[in-house]
Protein backbone atom coordinates (compact mmCIF):
# COMPACT_ATOMS: atom_id res chain seq x y z
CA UNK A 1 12.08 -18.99 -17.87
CA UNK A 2 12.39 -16.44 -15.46
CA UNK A 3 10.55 -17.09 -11.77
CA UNK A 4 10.87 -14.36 -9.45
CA UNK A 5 9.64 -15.19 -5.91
CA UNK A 6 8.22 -13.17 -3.49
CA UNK A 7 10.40 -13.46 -0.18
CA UNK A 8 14.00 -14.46 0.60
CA UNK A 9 14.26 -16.34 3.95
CA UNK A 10 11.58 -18.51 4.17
CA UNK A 11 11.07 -22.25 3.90
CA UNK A 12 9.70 -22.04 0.54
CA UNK A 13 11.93 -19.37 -0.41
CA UNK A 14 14.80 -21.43 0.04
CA UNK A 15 13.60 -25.13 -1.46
CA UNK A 16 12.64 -23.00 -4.42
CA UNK A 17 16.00 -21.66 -4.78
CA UNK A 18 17.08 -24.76 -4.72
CA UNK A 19 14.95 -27.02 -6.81
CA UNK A 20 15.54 -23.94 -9.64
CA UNK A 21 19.00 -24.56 -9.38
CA UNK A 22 18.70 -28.16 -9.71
CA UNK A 23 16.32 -28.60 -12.57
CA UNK A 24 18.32 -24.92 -14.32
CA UNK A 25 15.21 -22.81 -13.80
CA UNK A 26 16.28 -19.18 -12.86
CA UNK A 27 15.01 -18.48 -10.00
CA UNK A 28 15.25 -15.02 -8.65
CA UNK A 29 13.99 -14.42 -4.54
CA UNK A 30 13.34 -11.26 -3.85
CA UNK A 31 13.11 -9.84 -0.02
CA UNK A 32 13.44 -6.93 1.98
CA UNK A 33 14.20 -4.04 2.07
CA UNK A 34 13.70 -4.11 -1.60
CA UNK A 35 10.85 -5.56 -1.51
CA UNK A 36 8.12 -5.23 0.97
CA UNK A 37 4.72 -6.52 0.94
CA UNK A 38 3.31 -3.73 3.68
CA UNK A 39 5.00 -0.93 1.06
CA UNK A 40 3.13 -0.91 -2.48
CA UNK A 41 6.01 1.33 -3.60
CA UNK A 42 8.37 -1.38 -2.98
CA UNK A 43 6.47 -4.05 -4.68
CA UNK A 44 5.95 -1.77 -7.65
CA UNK A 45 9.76 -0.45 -8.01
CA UNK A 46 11.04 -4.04 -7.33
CA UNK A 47 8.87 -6.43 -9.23
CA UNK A 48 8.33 -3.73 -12.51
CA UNK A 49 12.29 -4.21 -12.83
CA UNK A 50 12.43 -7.97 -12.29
CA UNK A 51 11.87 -9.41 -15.59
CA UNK A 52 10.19 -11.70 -14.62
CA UNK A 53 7.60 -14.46 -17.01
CA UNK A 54 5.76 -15.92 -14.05
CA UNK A 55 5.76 -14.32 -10.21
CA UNK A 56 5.61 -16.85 -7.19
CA UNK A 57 4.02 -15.38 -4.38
CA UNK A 58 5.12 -17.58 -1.42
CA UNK A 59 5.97 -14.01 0.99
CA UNK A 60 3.31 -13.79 3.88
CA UNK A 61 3.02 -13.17 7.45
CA UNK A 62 2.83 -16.43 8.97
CA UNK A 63 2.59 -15.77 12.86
CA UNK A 64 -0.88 -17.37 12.96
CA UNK A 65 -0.96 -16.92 17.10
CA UNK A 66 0.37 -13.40 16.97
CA UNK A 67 -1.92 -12.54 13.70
CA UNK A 68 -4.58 -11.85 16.59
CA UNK A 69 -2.85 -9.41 18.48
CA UNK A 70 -1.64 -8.00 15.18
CA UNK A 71 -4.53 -8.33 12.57
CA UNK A 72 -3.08 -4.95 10.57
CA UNK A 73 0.19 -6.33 9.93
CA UNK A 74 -1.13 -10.04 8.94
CA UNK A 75 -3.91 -7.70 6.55
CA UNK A 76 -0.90 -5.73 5.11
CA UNK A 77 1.01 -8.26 4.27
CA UNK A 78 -1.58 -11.10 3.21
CA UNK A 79 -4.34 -9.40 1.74
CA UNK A 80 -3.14 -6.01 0.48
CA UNK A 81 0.32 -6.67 -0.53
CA UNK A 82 -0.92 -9.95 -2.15
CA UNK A 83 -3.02 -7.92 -3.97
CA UNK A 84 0.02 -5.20 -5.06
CA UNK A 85 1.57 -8.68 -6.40
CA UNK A 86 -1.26 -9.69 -8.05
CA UNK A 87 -1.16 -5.85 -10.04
CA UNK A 88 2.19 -5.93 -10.91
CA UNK A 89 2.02 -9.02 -12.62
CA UNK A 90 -0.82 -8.34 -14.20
CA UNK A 91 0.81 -4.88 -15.13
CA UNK A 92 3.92 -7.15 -16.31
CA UNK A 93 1.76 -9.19 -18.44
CA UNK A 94 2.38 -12.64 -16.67
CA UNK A 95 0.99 -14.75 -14.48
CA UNK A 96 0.78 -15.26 -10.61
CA UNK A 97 1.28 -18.17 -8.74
CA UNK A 98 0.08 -17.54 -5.10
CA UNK A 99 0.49 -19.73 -2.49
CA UNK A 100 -2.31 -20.01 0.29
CA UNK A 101 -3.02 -22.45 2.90
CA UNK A 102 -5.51 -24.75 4.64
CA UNK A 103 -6.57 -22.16 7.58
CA UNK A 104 -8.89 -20.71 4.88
CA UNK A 105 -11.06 -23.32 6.14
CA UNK A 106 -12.68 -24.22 9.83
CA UNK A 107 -11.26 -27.37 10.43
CA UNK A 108 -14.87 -29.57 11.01
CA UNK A 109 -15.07 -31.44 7.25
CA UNK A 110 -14.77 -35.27 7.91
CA UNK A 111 -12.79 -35.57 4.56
CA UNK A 112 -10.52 -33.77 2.44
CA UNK A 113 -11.61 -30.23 1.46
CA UNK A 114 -11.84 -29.79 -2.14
CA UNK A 115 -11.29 -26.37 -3.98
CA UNK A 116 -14.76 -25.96 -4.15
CA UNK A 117 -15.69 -26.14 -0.49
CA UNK A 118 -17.21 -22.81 1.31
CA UNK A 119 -14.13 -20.97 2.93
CA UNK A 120 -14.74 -20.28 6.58
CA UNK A 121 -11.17 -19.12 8.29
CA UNK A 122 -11.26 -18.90 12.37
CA UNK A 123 -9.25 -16.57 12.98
CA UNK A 124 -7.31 -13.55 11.64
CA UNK A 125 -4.27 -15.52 9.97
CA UNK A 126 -6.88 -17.53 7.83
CA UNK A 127 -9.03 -14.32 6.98
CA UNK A 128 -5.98 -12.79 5.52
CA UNK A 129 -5.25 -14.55 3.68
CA UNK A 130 -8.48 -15.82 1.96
CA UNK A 131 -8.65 -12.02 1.49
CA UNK A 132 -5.40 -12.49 -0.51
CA UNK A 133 -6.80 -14.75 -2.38
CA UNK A 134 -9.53 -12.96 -3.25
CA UNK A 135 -7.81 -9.33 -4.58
CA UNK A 136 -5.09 -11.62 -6.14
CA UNK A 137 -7.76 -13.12 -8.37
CA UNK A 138 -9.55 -9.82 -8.73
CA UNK A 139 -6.41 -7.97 -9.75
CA UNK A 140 -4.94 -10.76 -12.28
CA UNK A 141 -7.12 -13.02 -14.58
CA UNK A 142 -3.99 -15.15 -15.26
CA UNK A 143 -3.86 -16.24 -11.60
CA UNK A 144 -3.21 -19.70 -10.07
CA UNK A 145 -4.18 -20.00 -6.16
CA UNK A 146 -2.40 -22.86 -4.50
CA UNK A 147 -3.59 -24.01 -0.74
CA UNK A 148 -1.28 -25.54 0.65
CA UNK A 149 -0.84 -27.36 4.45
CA UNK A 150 1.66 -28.48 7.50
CA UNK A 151 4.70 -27.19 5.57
CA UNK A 152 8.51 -28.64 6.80
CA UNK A 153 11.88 -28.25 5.62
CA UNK A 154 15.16 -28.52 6.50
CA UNK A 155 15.15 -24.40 6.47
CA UNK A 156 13.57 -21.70 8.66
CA UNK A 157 11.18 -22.60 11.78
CA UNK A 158 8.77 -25.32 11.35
CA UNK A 159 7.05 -28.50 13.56
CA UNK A 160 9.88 -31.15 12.97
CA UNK A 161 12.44 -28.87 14.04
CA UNK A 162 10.47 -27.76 16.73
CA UNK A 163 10.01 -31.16 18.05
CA UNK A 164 13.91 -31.55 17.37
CA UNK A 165 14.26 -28.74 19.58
CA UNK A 166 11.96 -29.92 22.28
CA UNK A 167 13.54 -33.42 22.23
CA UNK A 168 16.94 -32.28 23.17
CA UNK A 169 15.11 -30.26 26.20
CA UNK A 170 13.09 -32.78 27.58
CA UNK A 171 11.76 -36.68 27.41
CA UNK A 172 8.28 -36.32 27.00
CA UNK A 173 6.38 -34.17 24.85
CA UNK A 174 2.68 -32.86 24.72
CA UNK A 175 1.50 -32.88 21.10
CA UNK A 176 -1.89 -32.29 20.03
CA UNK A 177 -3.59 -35.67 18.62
CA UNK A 178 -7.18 -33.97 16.98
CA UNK A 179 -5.77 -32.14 14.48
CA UNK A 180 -5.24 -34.08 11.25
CA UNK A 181 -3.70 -32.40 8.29
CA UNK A 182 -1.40 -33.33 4.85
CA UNK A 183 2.40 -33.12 6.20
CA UNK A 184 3.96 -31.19 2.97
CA UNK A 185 7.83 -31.44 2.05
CA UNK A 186 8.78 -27.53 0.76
CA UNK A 187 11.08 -28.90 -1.75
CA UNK A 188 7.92 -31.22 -3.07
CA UNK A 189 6.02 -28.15 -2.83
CA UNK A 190 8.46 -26.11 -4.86
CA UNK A 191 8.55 -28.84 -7.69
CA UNK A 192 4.84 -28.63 -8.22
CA UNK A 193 5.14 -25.16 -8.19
CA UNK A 194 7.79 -24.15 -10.42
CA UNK A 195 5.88 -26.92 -12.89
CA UNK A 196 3.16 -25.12 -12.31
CA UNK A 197 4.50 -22.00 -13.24
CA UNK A 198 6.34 -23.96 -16.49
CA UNK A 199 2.51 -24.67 -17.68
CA UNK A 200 0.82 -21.30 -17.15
CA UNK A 201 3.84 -19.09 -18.08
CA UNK A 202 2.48 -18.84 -22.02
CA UNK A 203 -1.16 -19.07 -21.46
CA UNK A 204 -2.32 -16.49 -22.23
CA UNK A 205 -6.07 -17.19 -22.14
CA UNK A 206 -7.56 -15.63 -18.70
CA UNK A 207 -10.45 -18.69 -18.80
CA UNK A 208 -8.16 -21.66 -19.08
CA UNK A 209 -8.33 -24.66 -16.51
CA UNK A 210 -5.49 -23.85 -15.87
CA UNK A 211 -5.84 -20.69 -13.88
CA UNK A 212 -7.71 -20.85 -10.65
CA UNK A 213 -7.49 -22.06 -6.68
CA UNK A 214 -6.01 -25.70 -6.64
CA UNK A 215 -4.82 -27.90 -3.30
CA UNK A 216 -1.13 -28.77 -3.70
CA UNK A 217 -0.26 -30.91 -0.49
CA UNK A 218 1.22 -33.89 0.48
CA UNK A 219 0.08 -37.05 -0.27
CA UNK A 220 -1.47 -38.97 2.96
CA UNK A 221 -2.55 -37.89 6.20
CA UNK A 222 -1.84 -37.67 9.89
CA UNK A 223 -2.09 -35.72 13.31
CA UNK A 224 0.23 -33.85 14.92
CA UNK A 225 0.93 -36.72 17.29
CA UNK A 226 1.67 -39.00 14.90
CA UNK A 227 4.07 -36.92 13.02
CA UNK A 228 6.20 -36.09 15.87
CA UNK A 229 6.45 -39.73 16.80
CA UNK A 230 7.35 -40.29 13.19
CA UNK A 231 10.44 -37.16 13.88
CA UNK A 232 11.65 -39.38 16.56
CA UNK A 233 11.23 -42.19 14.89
CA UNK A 234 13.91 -41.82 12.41
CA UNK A 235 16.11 -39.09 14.43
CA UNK A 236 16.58 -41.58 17.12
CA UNK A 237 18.65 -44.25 14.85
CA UNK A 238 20.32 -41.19 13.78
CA UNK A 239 21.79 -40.23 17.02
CA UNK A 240 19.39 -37.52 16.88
CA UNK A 241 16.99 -36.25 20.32
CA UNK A 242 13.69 -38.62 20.69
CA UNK A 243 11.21 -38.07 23.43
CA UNK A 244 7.86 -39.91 24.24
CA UNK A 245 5.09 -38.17 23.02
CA UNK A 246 1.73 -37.59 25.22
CA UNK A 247 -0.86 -37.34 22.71
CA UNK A 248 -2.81 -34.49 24.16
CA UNK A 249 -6.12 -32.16 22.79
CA UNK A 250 -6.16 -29.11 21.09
CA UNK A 251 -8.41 -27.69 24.45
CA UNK A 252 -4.89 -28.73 26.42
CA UNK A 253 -3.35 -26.59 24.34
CA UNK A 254 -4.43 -23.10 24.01
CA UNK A 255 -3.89 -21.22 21.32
């Protein structure tokens, strides 16, 4: 089985890389230049020549602060070239796997959100890419939409290496305490999704439970507070940077 991946350098990009490699799934990440989500020809040229059986759509703009100063990029990217993936595969004959997140949603539910729960993003990250969403199912019948939240990894730019960073800079750090989410490990993430891809790769039937918008997160909860003291909680033994952390709210902290 042939997975080709949308993206190259980011977190998922990478742990999918390398859970392929480990369980002997070829894996096949494909980036810019030659492929671009904001340039359909790109997509086209690149993915039409991938051979691919099952395309993992994990590329995305993911600047969710600058997504407001820059709502035409995060819409190129997000909605319309998520859409351009969800031709080509379609075009290809095999299914999509497209990975979404949590900001599709507002944030006020007192308990999990299920699949079915009314979408109601806040701000232009989270409109994108429900948008996404939407012309990925619309252009591909064989489609599996997988929101997904609070991702870390030991690659790219994410919170626990951002409180790493801010630990070794100074004792105490503000982190906000009303926010609670599903902390996800990319590699975990990249397991489910390359089984995912395993199950749907010869179904061909466009109305199997199969195919549709599913939450793949981890297990548990907590707030942002409480995950950073976990980070220093087990870098500190390590020899690793620790700070206190001032459990602030998310009005201290504008965004």
């Amino acid at each position: 089985m042939r997975v080709v991946v949308t993206g190259r350098e980011g977190q998922l990009a990478h742990a999918l890389r390398a859970v392929g490699a480990s369980c002997g799934v070829d894996v096949v990440c494909l980036g810019r230049p030659e492929l671009d989500l904001a340039e359909a020809a790109r997509v086209w040229a690149a993915l039409l020549a991938s051979g691919a059986d099952v395309i993992v759509n994990a590329a995305a703009y993911t600047a969710v602060d600058r997504a407001e100063s820059e709502p035409e990029k995060a819409h190129a990217v997000n909605a319309a070239g998520a859409g351009l993936v969800g031709e080509a595969a379609w075009r290809l004959g095999v299914p999509i796997v497209h990975v979404s997140t949590d900001y599709v949603f507002d944030g006020t539910a007192r308990r999990p959100y299920r699949e079915e729960d009314r979408v109601c993003p806040l701000g232009v990250y989270g409109a994108s890419k429900h948008e996404g969403e939407l012309r990925v199912a619309a252009a591909n019948p064989r489609h599996v939409i997988c929101r997904t939240s609070w991702v870390c990894s030991p690659y790219g730019q994410n919170f626990v290496k951002t409180m790493l960073r801010l630990a070794g800079e100074r004792e105490e750090v503000g982190v906000v305490a009303d926010q609670v989410g599903c902390p996800t490990y990319a590699l975990d993430l990249a397991r489910a999704l390359l089984e995912i891809a395993r199950k749907v790769v010869g179904e061909d039937a466009a109305h199997s439970p199969l195919f549709g918008v599913f939450h793949v997160a981890g297990s548990g909860e907590a707030n942002w507070a409480c995950l950073a003291e976990a980070v220093f909680a087990a870098s500190a033994p390590a020899g690793g940077p620790s700070a206190r952390v001032r459990r602030i709210a998310t009005r201290d902290y504008p965004t």
